[in-house]
C-alpha atoms as a PDB file:
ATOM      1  CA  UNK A   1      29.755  15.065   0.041  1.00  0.00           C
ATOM      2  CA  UNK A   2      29.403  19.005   0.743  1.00  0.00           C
ATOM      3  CA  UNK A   3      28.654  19.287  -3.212  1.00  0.00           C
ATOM      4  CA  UNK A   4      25.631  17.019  -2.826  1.00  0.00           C
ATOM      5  CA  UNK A   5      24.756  18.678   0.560  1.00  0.00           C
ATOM      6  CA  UNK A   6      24.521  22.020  -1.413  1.00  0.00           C
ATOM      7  CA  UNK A   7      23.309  20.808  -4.409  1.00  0.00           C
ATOM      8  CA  UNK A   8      20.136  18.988  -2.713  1.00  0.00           C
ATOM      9  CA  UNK A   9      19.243  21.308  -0.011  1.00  0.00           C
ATOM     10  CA  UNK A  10      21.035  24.892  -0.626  1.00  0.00           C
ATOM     11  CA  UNK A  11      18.560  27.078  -0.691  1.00  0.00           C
ATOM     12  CA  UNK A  12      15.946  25.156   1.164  1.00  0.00           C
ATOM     13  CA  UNK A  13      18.031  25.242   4.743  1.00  0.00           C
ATOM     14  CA  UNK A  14      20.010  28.181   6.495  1.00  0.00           C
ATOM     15  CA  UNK A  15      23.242  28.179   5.666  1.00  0.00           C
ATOM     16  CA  UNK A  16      24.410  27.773   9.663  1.00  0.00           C
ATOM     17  CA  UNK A  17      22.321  24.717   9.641  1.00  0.00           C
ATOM     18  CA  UNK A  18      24.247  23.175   6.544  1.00  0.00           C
ATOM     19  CA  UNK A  19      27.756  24.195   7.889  1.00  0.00           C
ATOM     20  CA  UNK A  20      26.479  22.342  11.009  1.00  0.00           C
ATOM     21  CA  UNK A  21      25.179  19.400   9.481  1.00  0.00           C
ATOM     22  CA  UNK A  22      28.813  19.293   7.116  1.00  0.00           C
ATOM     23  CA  UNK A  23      30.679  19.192  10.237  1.00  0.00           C
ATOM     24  CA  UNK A  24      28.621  16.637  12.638  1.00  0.00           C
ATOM     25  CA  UNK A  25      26.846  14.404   9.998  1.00  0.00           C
ATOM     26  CA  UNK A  26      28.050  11.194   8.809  1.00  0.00           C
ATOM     27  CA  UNK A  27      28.227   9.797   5.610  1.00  0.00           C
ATOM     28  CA  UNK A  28      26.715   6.200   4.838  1.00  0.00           C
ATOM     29  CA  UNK A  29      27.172   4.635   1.398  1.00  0.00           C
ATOM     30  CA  UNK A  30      24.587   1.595   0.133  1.00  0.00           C
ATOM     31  CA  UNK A  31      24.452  -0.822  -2.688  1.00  0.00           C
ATOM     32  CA  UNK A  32      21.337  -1.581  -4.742  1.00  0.00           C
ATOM     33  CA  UNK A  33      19.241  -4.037  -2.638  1.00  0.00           C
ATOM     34  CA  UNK A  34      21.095  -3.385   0.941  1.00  0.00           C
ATOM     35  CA  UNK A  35      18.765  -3.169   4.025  1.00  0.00           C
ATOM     36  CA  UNK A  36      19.176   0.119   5.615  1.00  0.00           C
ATOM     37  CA  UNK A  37      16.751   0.236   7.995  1.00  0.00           C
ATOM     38  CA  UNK A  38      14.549  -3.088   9.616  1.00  0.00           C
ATOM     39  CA  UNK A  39      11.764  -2.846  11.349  1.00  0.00           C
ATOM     40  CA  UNK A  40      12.613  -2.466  14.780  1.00  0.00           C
ATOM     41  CA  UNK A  41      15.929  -0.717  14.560  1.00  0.00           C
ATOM     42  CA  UNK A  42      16.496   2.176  17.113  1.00  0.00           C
ATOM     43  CA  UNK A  43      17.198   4.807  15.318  1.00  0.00           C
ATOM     44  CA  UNK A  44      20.580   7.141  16.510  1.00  0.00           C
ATOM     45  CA  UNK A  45      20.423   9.150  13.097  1.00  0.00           C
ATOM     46  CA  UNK A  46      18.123  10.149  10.481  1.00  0.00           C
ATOM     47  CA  UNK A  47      19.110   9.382   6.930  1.00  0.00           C
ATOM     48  CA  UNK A  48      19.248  12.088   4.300  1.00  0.00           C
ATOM     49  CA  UNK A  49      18.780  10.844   1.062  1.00  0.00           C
ATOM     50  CA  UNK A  50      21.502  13.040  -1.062  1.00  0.00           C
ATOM     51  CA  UNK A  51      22.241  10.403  -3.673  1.00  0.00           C
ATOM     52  CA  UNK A  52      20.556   7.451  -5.139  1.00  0.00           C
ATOM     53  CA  UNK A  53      16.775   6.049  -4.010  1.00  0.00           C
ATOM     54  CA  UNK A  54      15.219   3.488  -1.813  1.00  0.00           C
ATOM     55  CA  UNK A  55      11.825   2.294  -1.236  1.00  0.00           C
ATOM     56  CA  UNK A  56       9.737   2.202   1.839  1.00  0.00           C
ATOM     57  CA  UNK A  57       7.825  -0.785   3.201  1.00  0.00           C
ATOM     58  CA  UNK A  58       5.762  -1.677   5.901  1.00  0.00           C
ATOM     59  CA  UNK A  59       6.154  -5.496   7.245  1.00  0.00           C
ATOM     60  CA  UNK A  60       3.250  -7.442   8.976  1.00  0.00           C
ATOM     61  CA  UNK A  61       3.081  -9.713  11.496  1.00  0.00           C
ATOM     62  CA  UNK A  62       2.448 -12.954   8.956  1.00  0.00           C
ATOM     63  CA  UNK A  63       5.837 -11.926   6.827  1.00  0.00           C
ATOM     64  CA  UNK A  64       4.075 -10.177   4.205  1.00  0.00           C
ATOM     65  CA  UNK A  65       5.382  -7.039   3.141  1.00  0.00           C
ATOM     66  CA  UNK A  66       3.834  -3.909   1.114  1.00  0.00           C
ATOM     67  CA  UNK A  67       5.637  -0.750  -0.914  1.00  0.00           C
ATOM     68  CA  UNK A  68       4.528   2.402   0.753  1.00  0.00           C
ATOM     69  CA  UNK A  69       6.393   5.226  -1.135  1.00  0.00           C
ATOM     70  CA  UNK A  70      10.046   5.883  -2.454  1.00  0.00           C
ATOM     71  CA  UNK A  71      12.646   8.218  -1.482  1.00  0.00           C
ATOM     72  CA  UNK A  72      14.662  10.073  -3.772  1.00  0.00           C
ATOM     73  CA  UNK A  73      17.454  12.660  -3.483  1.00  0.00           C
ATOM     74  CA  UNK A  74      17.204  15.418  -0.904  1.00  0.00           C
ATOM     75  CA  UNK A  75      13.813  13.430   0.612  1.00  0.00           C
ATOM     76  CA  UNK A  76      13.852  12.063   4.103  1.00  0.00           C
ATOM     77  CA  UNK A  77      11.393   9.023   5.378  1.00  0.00           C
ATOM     78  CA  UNK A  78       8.566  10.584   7.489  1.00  0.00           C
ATOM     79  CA  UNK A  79       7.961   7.328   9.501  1.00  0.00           C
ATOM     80  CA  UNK A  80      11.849   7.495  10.243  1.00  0.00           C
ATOM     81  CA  UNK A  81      11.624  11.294  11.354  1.00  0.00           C
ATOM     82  CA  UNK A  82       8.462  10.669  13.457  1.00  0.00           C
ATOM     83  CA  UNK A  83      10.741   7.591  14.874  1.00  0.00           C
ATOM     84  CA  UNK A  84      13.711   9.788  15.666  1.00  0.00           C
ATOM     85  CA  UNK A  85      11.238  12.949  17.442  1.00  0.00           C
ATOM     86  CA  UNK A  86       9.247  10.186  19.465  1.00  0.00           C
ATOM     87  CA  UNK A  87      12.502   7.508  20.635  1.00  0.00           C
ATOM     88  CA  UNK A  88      10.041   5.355  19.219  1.00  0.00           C
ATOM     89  CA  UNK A  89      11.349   1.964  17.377  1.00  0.00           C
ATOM     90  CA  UNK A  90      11.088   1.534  13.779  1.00  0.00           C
ATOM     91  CA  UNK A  91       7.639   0.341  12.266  1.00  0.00           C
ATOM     92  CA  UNK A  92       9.107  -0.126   8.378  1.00  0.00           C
ATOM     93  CA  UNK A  93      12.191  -1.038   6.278  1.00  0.00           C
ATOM     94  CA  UNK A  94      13.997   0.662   4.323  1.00  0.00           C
ATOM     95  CA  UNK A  95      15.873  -1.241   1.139  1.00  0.00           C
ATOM     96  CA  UNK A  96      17.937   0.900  -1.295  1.00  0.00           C
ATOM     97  CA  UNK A  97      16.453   0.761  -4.827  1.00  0.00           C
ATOM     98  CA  UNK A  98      19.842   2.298  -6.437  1.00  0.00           C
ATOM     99  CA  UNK A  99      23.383   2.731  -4.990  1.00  0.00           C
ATOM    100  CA  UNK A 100      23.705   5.448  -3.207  1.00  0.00           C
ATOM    101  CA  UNK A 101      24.813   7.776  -0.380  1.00  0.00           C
ATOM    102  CA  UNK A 102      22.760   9.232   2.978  1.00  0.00           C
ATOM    103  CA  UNK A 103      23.608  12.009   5.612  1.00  0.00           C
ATOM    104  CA  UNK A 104      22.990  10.861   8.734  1.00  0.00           C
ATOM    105  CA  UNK A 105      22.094  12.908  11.118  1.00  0.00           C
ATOM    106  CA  UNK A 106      22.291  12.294  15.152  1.00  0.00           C
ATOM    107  CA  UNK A 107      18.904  12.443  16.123  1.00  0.00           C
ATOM    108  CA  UNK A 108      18.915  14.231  19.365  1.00  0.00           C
ATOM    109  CA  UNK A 109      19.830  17.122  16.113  1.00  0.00           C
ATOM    110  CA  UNK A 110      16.082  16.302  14.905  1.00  0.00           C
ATOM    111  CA  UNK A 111      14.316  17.904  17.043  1.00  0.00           C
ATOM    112  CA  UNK A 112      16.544  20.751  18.606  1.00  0.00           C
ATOM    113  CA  UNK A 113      16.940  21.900  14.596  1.00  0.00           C
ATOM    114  CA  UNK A 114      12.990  21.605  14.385  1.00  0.00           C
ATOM    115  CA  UNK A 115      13.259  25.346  17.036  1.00  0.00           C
ATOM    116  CA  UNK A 116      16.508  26.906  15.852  1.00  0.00           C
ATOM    117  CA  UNK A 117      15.753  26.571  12.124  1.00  0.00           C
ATOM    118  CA  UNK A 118      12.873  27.840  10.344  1.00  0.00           C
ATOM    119  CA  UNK A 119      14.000  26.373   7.031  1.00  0.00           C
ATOM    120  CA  UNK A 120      14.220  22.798   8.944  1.00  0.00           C
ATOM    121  CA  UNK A 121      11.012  23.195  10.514  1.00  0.00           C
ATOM    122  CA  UNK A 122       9.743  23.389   7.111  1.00  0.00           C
ATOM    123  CA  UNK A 123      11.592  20.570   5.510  1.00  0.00           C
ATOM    124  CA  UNK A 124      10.199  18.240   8.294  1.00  0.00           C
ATOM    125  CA  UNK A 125       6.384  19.131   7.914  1.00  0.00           C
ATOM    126  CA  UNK A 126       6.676  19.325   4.047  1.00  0.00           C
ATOM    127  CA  UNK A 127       8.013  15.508   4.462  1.00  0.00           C
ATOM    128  CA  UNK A 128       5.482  14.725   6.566  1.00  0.00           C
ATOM    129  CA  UNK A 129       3.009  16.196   4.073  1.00  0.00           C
ATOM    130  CA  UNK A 130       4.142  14.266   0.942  1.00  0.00           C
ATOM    131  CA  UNK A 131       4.473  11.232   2.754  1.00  0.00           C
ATOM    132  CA  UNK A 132       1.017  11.439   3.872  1.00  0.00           C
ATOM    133  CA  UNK A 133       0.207  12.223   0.563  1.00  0.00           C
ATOM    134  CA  UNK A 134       1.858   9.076  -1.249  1.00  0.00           C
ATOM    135  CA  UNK A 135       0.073   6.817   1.656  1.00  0.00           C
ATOM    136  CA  UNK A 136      -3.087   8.194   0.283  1.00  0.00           C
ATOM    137  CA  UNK A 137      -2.346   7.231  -2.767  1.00  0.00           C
ATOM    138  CA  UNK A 138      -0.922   3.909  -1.833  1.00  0.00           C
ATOM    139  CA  UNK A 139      -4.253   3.100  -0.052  1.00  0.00           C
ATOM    140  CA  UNK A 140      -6.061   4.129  -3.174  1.00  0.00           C
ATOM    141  CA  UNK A 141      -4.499   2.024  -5.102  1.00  0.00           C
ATOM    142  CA  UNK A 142      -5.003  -0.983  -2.908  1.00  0.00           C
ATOM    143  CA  UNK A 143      -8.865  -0.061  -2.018  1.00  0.00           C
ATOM    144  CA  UNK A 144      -9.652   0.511  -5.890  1.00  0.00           C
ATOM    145  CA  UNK A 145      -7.097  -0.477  -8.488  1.00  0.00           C
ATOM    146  CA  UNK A 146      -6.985  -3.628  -9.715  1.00  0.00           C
ATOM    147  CA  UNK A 147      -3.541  -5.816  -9.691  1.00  0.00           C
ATOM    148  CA  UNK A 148      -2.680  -5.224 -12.866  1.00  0.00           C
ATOM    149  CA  UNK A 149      -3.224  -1.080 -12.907  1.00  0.00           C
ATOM    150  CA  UNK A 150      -0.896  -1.421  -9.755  1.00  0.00           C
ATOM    151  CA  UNK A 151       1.516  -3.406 -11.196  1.00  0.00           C
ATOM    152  CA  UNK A 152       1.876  -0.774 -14.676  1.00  0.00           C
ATOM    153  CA  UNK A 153       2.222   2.031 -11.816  1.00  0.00           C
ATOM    154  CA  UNK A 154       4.794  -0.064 -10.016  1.00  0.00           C
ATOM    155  CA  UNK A 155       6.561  -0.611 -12.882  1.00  0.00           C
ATOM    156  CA  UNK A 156       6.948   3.141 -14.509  1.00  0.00           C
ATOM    157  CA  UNK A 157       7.180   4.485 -10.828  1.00  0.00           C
ATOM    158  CA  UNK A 158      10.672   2.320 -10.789  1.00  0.00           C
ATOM    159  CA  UNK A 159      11.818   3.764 -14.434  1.00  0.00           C
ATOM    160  CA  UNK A 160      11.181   7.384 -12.653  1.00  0.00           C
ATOM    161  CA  UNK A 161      12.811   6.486  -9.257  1.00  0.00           C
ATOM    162  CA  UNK A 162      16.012   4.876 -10.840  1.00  0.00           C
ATOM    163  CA  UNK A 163      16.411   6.399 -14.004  1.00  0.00           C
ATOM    164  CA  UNK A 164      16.561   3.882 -16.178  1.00  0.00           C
ATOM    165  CA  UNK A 165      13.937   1.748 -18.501  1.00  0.00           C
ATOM    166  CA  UNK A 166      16.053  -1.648 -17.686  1.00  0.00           C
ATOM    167  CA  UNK A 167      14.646  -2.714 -14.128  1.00  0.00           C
ATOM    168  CA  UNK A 168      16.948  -5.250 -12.574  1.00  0.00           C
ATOM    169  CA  UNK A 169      14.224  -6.968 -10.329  1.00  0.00           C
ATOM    170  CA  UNK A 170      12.709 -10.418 -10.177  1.00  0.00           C
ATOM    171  CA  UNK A 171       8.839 -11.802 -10.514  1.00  0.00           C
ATOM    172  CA  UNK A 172       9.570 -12.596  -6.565  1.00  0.00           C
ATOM    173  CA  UNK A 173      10.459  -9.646  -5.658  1.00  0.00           C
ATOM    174  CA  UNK A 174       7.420  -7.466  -7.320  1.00  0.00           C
ATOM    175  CA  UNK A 175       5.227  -9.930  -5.546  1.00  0.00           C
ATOM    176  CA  UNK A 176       7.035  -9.163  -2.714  1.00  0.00           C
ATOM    177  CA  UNK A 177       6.402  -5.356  -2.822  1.00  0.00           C
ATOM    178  CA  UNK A 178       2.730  -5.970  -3.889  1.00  0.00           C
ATOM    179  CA  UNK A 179       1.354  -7.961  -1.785  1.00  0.00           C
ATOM    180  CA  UNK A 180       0.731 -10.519  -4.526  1.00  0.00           C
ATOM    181  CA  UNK A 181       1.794 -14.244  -5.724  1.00  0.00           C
ATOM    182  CA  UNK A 182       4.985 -14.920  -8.204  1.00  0.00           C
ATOM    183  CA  UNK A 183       2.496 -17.065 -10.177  1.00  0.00           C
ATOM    184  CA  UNK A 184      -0.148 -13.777 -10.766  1.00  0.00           C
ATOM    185  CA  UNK A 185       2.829 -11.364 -11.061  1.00  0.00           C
ATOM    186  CA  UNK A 186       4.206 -13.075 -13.527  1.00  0.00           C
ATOM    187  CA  UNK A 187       1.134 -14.174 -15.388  1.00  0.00           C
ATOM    188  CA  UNK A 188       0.324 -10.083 -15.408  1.00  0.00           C
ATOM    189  CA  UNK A 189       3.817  -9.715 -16.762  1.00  0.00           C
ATOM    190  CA  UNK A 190       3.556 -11.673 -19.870  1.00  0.00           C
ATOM    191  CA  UNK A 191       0.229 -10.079 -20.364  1.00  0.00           C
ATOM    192  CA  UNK A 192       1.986  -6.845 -20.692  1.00  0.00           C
ATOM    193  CA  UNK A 193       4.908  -8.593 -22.814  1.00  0.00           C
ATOM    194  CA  UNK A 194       2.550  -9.942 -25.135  1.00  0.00           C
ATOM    195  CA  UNK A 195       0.929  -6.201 -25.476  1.00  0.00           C
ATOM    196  CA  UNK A 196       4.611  -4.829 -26.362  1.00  0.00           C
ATOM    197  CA  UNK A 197       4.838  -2.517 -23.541  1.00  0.00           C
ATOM    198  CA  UNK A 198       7.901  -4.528 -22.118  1.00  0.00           C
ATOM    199  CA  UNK A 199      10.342  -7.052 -22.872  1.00  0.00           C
ATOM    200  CA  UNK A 200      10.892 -10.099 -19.780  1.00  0.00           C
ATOM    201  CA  UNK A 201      14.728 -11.203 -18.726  1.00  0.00           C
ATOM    202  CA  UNK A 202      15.786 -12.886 -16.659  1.00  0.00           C
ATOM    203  CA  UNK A 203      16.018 -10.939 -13.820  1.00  0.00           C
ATOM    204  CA  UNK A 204      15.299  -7.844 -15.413  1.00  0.00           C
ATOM    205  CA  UNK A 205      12.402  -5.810 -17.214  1.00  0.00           C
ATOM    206  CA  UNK A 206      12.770  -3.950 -20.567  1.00  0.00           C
ATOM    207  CA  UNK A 207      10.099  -1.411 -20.099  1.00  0.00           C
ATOM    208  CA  UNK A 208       8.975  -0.320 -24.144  1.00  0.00           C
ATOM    209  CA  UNK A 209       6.378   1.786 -23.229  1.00  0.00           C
ATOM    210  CA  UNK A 210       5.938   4.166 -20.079  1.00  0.00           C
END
């Protein structure tokens, strides 16, 4: 754990703070597809993403569901943060998109870092600035893309986030993230099969061209 404390944020944070944060933060593994955080949670600690990814999304009151932006190594979720400063409860869910492994760190930490440690107070406003950023985006694409142009996006921002050009996801489960029908997602899908950009599984996506 220490090597992927170093490796993600050496450099970026005093070294007091990451001595501190070896010796008071937790460790939480998570599989591919666990919940980590639901909407509503109180939040104790703030997860630090030092291994794997997980996407972000924002649930509404009719059930539906839409992706707001990814996490990767050495990010942290802005909505979380602003959660943790504010005693606030959670207003999205987090799912892991990979296995992988988050520092958790007690949040009454959050905020008393935010004065001690210049090199925090920096991490926490650059997240909230890329965040912001990606919900731009995300609204952009909603307000002027059509379905299919989000879907492609969708799809290559998943080879990025997990590494890989074999997505292990389901029709359902795109739909899911985009707001959208199984029946349109998948109609959009063999449009793109037919074009030889990807090959369809089942339960899985063979992206050919990204």
């Amino acid at each position: 754990m220490e090597e992927l404390i170093d490796l993600n944020f050496k450099g970026l944070l005093e070294d007091d703070l990451l001595h501190e944060m070896k010796d008071i933060a937790l460790t939480k593994y998570f599989k591919e597809g666990e919940v980590i955080i639901r909407q509503g949670d109180r939040f104790k600690y703030l997860p630090l993403l030092i291994e794997g990814s997980m996407k972000i999304l924002k649930e509404s009151n009719d059930g539906n569901d839409i992706l707001l932006y990814y996490l990767e190594a050495g990010d942290t979720c802005a909505m979380a943060l602003n959660c943790c400063l504010t005693k606030h409860e959670s207003n999205i869910v987090a799912i892991a998109e990979t296995d992988g492994m988050a520092l958790m760190v007690p949040m009454e930490k959050t905020d008393k870092w935010i004065v001690e440690y210049p090199g925090w107070r920096a991490f926490v406003f650059n997240s909230f600035n890329q965040r912001f950023d990606e919900l731009l985006e995300t609204i952009e694409d909603i307000a002027f893309k059509k379905l299919d142009e989000r879907l492609w996006k969708y799809l290559t921002d998943k080879v990025k986030v997990t590494g890989s050009t074999t997505l292990h996801t389901s029709h359902m489960e795109i739909a899911y993230d985009l707001n959208s029908s199984r029946v349109v997602i998948s109609r959009l899908l063999k449009k793109l099969e037919n074009q030889g950009k990807l090959k369809i599984g089942r339960n899985k996506i063979e992206m050919i061209e990204f």
